[in-house]
Protein backbone atom coordinates (compact mmCIF):
# COMPACT_ATOMS: atom_id res chain seq x y z
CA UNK A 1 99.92 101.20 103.63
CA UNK A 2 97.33 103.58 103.32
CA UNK A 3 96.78 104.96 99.24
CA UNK A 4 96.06 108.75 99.13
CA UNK A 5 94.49 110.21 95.82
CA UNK A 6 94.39 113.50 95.34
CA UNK A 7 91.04 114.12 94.44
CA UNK A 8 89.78 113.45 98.14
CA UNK A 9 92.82 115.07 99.16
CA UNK A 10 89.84 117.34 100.69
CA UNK A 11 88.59 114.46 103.19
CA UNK A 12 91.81 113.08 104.55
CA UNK A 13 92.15 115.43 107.49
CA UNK A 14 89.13 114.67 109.21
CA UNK A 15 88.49 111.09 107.40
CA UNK A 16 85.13 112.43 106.67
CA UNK A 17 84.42 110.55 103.50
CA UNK A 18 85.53 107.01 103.35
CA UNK A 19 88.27 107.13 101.28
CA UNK A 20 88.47 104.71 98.18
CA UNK A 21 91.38 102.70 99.65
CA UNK A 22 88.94 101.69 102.24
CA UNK A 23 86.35 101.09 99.76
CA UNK A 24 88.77 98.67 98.08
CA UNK A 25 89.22 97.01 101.64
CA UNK A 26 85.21 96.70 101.89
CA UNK A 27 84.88 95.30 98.20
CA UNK A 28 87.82 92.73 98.99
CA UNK A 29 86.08 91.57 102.41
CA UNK A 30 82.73 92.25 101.71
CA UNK A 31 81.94 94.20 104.50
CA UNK A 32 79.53 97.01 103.92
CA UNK A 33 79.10 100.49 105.81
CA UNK A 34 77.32 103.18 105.21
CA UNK A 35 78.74 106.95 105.66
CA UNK A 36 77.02 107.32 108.89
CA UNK A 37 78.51 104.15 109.99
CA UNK A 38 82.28 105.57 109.38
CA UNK A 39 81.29 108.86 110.81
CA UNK A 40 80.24 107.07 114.18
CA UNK A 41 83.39 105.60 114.42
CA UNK A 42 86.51 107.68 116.34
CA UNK A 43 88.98 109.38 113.92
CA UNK A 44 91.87 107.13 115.15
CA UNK A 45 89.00 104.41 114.64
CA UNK A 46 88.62 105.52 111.11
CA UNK A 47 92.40 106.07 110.89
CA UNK A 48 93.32 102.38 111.96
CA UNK A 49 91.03 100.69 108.70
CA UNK A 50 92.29 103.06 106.74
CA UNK A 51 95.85 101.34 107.82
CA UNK A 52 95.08 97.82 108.28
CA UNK A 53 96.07 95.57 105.19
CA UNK A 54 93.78 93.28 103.40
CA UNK A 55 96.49 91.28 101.44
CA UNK A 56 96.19 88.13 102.96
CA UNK A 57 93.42 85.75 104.13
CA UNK A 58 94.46 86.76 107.94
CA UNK A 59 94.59 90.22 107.34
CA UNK A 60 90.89 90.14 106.09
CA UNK A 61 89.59 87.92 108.80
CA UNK A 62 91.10 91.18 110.94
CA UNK A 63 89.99 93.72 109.15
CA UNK A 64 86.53 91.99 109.15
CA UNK A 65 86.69 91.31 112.71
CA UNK A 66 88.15 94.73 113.54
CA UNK A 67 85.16 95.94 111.77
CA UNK A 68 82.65 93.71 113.39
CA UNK A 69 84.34 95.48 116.98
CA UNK A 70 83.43 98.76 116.07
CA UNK A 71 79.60 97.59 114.09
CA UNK A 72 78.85 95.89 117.62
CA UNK A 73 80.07 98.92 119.89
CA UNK A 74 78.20 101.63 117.49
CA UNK A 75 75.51 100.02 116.19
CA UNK A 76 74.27 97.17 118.65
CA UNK A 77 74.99 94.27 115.71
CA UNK A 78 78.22 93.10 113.17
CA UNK A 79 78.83 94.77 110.25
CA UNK A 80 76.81 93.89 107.38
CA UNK A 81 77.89 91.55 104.61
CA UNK A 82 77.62 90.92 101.02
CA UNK A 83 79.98 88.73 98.62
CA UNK A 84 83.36 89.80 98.51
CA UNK A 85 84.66 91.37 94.85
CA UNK A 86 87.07 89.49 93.35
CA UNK A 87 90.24 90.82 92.35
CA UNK A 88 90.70 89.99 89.44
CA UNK A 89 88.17 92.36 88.17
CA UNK A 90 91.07 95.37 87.99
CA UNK A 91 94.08 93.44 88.56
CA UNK A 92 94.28 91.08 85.78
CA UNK A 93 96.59 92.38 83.24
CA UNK A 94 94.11 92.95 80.43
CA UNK A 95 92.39 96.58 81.03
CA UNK A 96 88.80 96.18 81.92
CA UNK A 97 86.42 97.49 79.59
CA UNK A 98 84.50 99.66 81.70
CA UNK A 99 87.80 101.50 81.99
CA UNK A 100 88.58 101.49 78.59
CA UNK A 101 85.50 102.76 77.79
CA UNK A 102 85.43 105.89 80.03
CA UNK A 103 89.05 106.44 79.70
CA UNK A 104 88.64 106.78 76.07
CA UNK A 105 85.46 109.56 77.06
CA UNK A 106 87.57 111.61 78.30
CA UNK A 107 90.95 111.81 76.43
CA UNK A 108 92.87 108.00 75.24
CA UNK A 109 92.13 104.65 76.34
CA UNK A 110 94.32 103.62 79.23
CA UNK A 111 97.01 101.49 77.61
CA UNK A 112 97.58 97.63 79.10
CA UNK A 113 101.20 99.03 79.23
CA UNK A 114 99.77 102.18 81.75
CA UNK A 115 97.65 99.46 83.47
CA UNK A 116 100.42 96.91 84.07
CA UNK A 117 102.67 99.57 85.61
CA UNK A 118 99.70 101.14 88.09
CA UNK A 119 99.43 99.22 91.80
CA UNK A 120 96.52 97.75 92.95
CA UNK A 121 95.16 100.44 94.48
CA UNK A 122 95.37 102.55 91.30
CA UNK A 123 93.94 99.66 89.09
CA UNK A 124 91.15 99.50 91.91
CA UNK A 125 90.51 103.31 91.66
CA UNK A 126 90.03 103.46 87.86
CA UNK A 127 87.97 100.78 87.65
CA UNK A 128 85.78 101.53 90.57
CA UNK A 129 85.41 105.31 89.31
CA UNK A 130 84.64 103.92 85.64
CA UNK A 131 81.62 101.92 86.96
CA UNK A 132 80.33 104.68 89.53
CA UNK A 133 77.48 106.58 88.53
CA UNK A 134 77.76 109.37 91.54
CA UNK A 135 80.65 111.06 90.38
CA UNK A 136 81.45 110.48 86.99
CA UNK A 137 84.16 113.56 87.46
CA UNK A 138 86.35 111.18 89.83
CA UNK A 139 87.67 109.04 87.35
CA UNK A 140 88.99 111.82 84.91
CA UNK A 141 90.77 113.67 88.66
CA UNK A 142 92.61 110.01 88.82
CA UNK A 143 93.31 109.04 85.64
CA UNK A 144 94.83 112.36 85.67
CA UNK A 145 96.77 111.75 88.54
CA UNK A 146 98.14 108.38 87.71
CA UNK A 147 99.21 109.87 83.96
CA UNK A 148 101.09 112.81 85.35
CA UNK A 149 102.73 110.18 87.76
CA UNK A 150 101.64 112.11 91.32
C-alpha cells in the first residue's frame, strides 16, 4: 500500500519529491537517499518503492536490497546507511511530545484517542512533520487532513 497525503498531492504525478511514505520506508530500513538520488531513478523505479512494503523483516531486506539495485546501477556503489528508526517512536500509544507540542501551536493537542485511531503512516507523518525544521507548514496541512478524516 502506498499512503497519499494531500499536501504533496502536488508531487505524486511525476514522483518528483520523495513522498513521506517513502521517507517512513527509509527511516524503518535505514537506507538514506538524497533527492537527486530518487530523481535518477525511472518513474516506475520510483513508483515500485513507493509500493513495496516494509512490514516485515523480509520485506525490508527487499526493499533494502531493491534499493541497493538501483544505488549500484545509478550511482556506481549501495545505498548509504545509517541506523534504522525505531517504531515505536510514533506508534506507541502514548502521543509523542514533539507532536503534542506543535499540535497544540497550531490549534489543540492531538488527543491519545485521535492518535490511537490514525495508521501508521499517519502517526509517522505527524511525528516526522513535528520534528522537521524545513517545513514547519506540513504538519498543520496533515493534521488537518487526518482531523477532517480525508
Amino acid at each position: 500500500m502506498f499512503y497519499l497525503f494531500q499536501y504533496e498531492a502536488a508531487f505524486y504525478p511525476t514522483l518528483s519529491r520523495v513522498p513521506l511514505h517513502v521517507r517512513m520506508k527509509l527511516d524503518l530500513t535505514g537506507v538514506k537517499i538524497s533527492l537527486k538520488d530518487w530523481l535518477a531513478f525511472s518513474f516506475e523505479e520510483r513508483t515500485a518503492l513507493c509500493h513495496l512494503p516494509v512490514e516485515t523483516s523480509e520485506e525490508k531486506q527487499a526493499f533494502t536490497a531493491y534499493l541497493n539495485f538501483l544505488s549500484q546501477r545509478y550511482r556506481g556503489e549501495p545505498a548509504a546507511l545509517t541506523d534504522a528508526l525505531d517504531s515505536s517512536l510514533w506508534s506507541d500509544s502514548e502521543v509523542p511530545p514533539a507532536v503534542q507540542q506543535r499540535s497544540l501551536a497550531y490549534s489543540t493537542t492531538v488527543t491519545p484517542m485521535e492518535w490511537g485511531r490514525w495508521q501508521e503512516p499517519e502517526r509517522y507523518a505527524l511525528y516526522k512533520t513535528a520534528i522537521s525544521n524545513s517545513q514547519p507548514e506540513a504538519f498543520e496541512q496533515v493534521l488537518k487532513q487526518f482531523r477532517d478524516g480525508r
